[in-house]
Each structure stands twice: as C-alpha cells, then as structure tokens.
PDB file of N, CA and C in Angstrom:
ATOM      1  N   UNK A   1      15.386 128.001  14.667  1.00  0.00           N
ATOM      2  CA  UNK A   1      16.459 127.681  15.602  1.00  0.00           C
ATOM      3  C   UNK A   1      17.284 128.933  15.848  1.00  0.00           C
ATOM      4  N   UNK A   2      17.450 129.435  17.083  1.00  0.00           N
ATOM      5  CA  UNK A   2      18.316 130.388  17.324  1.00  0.00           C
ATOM      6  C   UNK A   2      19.673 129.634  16.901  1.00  0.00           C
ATOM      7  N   UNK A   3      20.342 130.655  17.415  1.00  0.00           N
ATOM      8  CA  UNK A   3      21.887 131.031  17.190  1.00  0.00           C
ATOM      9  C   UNK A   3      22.908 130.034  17.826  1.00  0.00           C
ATOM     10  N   UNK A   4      22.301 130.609  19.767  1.00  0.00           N
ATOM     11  CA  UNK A   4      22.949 129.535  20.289  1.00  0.00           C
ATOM     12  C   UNK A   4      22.393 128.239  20.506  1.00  0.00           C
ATOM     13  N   UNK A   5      21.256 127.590  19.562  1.00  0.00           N
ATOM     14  CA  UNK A   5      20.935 126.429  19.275  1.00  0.00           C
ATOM     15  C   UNK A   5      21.925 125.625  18.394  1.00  0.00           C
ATOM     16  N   UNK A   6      22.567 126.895  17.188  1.00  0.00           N
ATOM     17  CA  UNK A   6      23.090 125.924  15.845  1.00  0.00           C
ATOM     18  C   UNK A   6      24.543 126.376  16.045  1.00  0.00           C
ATOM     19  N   UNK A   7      25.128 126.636  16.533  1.00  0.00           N
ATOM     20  CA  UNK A   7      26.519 127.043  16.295  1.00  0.00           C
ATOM     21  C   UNK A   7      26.600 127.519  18.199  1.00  0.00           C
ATOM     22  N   UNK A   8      28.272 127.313  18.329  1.00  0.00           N
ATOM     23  CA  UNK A   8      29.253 127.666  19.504  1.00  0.00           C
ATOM     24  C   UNK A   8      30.854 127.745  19.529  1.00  0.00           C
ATOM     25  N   UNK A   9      31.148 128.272  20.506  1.00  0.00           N
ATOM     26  CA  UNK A   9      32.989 128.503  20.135  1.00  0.00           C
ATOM     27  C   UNK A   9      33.032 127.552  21.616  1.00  0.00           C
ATOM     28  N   UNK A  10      34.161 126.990  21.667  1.00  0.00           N
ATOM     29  CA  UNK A  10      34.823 126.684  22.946  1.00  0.00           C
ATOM     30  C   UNK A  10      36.179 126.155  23.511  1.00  0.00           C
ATOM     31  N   UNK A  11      37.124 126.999  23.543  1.00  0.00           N
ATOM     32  CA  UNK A  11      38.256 126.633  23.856  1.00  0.00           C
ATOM     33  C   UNK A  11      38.847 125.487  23.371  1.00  0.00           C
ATOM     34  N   UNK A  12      37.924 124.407  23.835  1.00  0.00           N
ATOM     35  CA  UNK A  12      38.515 123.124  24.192  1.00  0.00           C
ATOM     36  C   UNK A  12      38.039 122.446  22.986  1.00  0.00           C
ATOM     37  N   UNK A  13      37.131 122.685  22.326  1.00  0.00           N
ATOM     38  CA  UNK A  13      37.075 122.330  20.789  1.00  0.00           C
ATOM     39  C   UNK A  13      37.955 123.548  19.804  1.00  0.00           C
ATOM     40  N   UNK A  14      38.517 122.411  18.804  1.00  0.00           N
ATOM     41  CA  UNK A  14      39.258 123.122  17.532  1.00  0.00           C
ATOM     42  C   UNK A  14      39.752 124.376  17.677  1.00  0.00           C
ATOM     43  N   UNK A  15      40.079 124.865  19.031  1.00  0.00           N
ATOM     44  CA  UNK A  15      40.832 125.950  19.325  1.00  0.00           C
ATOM     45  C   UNK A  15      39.853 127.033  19.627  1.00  0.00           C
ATOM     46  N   UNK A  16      38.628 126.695  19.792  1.00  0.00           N
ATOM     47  CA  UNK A  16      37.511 127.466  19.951  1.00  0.00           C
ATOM     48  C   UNK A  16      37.004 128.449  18.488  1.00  0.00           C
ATOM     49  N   UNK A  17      37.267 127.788  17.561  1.00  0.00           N
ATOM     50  CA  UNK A  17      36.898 127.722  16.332  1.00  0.00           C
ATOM     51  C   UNK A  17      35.135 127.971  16.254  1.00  0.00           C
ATOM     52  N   UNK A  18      34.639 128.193  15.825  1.00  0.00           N
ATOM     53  CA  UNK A  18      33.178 127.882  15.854  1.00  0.00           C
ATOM     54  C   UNK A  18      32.652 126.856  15.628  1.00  0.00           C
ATOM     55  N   UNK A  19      31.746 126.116  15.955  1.00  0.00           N
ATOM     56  CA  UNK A  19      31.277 124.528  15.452  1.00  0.00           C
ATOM     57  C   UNK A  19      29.706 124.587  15.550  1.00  0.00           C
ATOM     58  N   UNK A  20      29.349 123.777  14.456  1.00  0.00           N
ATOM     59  CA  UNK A  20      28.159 123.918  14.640  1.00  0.00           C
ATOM     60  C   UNK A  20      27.578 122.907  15.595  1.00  0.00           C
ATOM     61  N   UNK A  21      26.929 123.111  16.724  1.00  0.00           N
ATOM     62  CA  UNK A  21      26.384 122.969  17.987  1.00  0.00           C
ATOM     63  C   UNK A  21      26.267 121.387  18.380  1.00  0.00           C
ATOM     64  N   UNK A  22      26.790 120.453  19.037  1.00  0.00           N
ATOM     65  CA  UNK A  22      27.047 118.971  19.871  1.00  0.00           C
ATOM     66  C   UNK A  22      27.504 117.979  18.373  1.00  0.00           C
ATOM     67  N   UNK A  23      28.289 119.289  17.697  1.00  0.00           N
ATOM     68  CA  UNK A  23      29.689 118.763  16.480  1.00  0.00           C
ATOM     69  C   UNK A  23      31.005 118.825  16.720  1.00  0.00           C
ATOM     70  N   UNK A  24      31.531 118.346  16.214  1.00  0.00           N
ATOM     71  CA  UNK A  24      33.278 118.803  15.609  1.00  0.00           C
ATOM     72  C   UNK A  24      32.972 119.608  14.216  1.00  0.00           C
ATOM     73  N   UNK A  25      32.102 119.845  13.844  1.00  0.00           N
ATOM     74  CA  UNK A  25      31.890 120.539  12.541  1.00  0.00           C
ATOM     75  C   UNK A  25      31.881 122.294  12.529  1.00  0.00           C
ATOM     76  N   UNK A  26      33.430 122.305  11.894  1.00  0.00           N
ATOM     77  CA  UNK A  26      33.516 124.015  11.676  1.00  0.00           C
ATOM     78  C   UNK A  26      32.424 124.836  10.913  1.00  0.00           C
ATOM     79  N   UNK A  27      31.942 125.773  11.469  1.00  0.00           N
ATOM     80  CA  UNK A  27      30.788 126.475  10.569  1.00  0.00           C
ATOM     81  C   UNK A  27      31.620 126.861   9.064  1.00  0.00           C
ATOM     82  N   UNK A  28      32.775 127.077   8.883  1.00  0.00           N
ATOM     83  CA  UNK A  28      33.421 127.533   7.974  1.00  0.00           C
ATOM     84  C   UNK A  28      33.829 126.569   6.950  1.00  0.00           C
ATOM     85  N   UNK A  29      33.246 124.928   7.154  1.00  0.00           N
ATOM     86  CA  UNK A  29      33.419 123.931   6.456  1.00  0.00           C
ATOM     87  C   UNK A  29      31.942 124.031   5.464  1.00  0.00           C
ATOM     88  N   UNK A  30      30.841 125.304   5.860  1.00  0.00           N
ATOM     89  CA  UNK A  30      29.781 124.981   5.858  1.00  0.00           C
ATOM     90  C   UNK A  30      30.130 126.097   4.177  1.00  0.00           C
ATOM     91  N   UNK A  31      30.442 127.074   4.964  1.00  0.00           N
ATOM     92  CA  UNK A  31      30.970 128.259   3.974  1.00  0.00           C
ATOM     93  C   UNK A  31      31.823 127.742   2.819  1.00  0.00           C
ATOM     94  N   UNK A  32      33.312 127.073   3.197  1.00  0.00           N
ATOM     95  CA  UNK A  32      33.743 126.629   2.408  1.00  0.00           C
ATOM     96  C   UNK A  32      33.415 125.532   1.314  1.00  0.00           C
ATOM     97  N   UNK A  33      31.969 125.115   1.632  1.00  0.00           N
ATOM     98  CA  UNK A  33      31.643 124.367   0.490  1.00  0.00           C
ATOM     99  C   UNK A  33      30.813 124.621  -0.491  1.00  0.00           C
ATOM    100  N   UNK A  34      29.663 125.878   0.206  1.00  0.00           N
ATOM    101  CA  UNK A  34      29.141 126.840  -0.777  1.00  0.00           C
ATOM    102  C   UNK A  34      29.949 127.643  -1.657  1.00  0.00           C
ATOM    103  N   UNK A  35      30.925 128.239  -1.322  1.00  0.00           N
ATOM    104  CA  UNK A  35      31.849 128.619  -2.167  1.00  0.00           C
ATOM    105  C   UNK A  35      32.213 127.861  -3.492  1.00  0.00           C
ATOM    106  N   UNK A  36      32.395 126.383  -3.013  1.00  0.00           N
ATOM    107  CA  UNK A  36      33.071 125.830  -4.150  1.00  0.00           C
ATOM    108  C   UNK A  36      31.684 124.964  -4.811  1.00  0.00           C
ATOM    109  N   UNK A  37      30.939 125.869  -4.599  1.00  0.00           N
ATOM    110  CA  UNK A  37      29.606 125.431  -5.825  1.00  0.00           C
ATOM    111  C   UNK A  37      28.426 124.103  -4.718  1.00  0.00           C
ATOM    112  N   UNK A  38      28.923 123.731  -3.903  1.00  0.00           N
ATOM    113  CA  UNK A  38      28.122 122.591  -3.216  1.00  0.00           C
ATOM    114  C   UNK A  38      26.949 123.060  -3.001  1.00  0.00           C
ATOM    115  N   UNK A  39      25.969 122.216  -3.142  1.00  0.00           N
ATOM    116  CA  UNK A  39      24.465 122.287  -2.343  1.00  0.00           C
ATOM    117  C   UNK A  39      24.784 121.916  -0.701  1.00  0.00           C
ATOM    118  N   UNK A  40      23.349 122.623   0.113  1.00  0.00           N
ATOM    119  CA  UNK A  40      23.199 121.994   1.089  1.00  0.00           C
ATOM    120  C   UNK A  40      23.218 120.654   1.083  1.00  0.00           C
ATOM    121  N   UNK A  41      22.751 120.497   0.800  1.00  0.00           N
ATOM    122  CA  UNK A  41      22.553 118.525   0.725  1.00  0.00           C
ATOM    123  C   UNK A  41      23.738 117.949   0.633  1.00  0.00           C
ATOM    124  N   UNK A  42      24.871 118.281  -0.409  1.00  0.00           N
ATOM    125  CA  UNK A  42      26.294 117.540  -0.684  1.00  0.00           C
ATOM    126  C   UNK A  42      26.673 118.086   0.755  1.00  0.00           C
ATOM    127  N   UNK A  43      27.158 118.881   1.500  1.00  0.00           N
ATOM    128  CA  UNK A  43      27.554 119.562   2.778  1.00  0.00           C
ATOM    129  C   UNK A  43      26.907 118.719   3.599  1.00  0.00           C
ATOM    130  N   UNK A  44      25.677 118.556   3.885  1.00  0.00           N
ATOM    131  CA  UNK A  44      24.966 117.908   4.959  1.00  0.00           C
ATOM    132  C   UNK A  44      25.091 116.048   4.790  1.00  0.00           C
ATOM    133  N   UNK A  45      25.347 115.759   3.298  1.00  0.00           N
ATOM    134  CA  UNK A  45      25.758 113.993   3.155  1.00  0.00           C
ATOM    135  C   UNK A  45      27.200 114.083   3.689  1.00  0.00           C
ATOM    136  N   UNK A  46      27.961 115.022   3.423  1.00  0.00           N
ATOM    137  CA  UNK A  46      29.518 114.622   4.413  1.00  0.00           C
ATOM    138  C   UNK A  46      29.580 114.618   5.763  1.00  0.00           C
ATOM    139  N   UNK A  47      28.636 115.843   5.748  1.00  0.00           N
ATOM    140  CA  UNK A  47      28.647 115.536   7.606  1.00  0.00           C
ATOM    141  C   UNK A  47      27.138 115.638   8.544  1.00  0.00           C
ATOM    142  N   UNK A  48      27.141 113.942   8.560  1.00  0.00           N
ATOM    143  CA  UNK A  48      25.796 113.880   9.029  1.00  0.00           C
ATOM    144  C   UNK A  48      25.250 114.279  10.739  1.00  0.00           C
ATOM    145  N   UNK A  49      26.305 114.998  11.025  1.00  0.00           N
ATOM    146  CA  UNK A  49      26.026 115.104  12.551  1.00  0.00           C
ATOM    147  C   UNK A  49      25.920 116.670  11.956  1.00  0.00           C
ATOM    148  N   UNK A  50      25.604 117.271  11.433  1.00  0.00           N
ATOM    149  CA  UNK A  50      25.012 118.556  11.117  1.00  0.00           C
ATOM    150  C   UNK A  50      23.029 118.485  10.916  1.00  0.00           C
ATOM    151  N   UNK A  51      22.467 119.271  11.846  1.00  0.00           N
ATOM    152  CA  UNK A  51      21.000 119.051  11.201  1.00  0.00           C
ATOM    153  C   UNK A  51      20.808 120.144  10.486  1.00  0.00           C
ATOM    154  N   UNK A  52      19.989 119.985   9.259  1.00  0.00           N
ATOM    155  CA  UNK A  52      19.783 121.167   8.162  1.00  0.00           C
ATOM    156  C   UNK A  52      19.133 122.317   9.093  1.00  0.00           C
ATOM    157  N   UNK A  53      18.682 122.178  10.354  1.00  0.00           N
ATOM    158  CA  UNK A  53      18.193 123.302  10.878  1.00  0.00           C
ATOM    159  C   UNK A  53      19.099 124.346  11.342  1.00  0.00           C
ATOM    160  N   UNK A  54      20.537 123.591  11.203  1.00  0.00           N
ATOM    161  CA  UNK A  54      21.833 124.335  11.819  1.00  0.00           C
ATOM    162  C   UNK A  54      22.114 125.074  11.009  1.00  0.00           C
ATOM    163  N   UNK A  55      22.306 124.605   9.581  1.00  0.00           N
ATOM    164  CA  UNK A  55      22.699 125.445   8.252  1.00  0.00           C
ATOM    165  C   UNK A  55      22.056 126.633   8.148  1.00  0.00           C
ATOM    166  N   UNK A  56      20.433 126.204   8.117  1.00  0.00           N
ATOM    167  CA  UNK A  56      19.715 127.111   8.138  1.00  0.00           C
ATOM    168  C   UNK A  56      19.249 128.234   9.161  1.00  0.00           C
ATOM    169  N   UNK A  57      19.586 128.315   9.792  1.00  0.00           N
ATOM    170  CA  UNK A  57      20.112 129.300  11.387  1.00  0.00           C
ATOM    171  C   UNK A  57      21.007 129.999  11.119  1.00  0.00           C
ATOM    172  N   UNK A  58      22.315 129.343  10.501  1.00  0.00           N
ATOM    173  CA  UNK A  58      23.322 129.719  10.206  1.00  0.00           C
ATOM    174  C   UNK A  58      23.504 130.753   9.496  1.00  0.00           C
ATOM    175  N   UNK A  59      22.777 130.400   7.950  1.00  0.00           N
ATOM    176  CA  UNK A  59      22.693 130.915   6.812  1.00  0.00           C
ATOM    177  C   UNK A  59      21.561 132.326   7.232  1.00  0.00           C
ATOM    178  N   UNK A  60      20.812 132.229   8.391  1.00  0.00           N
ATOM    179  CA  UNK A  60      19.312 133.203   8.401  1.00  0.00           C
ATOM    180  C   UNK A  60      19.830 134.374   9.079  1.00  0.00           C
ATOM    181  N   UNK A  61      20.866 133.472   9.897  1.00  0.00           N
ATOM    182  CA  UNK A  61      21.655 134.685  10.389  1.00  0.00           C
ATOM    183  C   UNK A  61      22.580 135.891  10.063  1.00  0.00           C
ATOM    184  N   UNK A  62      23.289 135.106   8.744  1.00  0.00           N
ATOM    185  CA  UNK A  62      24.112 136.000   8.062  1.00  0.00           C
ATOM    186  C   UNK A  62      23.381 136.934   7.347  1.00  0.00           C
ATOM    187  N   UNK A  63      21.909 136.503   6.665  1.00  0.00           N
ATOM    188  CA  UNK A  63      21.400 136.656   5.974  1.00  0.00           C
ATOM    189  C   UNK A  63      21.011 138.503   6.518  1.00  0.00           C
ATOM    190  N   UNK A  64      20.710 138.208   7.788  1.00  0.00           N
ATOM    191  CA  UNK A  64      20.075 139.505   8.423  1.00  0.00           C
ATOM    192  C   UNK A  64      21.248 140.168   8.812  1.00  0.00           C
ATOM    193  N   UNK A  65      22.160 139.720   8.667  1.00  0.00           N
ATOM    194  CA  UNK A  65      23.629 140.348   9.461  1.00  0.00           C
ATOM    195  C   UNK A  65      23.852 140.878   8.051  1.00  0.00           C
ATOM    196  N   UNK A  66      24.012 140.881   6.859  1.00  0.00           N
ATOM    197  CA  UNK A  66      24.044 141.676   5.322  1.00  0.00           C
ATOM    198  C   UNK A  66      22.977 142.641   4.921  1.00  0.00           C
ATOM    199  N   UNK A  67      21.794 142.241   5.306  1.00  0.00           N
ATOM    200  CA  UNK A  67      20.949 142.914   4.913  1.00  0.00           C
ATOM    201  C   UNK A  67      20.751 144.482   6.124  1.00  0.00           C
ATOM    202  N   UNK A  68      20.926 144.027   7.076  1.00  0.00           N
ATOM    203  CA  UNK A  68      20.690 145.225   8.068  1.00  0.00           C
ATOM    204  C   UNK A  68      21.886 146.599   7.806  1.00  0.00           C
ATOM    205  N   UNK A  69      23.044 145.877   7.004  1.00  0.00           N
ATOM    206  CA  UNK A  69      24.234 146.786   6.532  1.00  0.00           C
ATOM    207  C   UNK A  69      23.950 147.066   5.378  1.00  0.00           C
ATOM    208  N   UNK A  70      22.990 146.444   4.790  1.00  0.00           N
ATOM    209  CA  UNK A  70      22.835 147.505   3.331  1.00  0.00           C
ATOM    210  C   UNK A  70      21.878 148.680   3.052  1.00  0.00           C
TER     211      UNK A  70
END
C-alpha cells in the first residue's frame, strides 16, 4: 500500500492532523501506542476502522525514511 493509500492531512479533519486514510484515526495514536509497549493488534482492536495494511505502510515508510539517513 502506498502512502497516499494509508494516511492523509486535511484541513477539515482534526485540524489537518494526519489520519490514517477514510478515518478519524491520528497516525500519531498509532505511534503513541507503540511507545507505550502495545502490539499492533491491541492498536488495531481499539480502532477497527484502521486496516493493518495502513499500519504497515505506515510503519514501511518510516522504516525507509531512518534507514536512508543512516
């Protein structure tokens, strides 16, 4: 899944916050729960209008966005 498949900003949602894509779901709700130790799975049972293909887009993206800087 590309990029602009799993995630978008738009004004008129959450202040144009990022969301992951035909959600109200902040990508940073996604972050903030890895942080505090969560699996995908606990993240994806709270919010079921997330598809794991979003996470994982998400996550593939950063992934290459760290690695290309190291």
């Amino acid at each position: 899944m590309k990029q602009s498949q799993a995630y978008h900003s738009d004004p008129e949602i959450l202040g144009g916050m990022l969301v992951f894509k035909s959600t109200r779901v902040p990508v940073k709700s996604l972050f903030d729960h890895l942080k505090a130790g969560d699996s995908i799975e606990v993240f994806l049972d709270g919010f079921p209008s997330v598809k794991r293909s979003q996470v994982l887009a998400v996550l593939k993206e950063m992934e290459s966005e760290v690695l290309t800087h190291a």
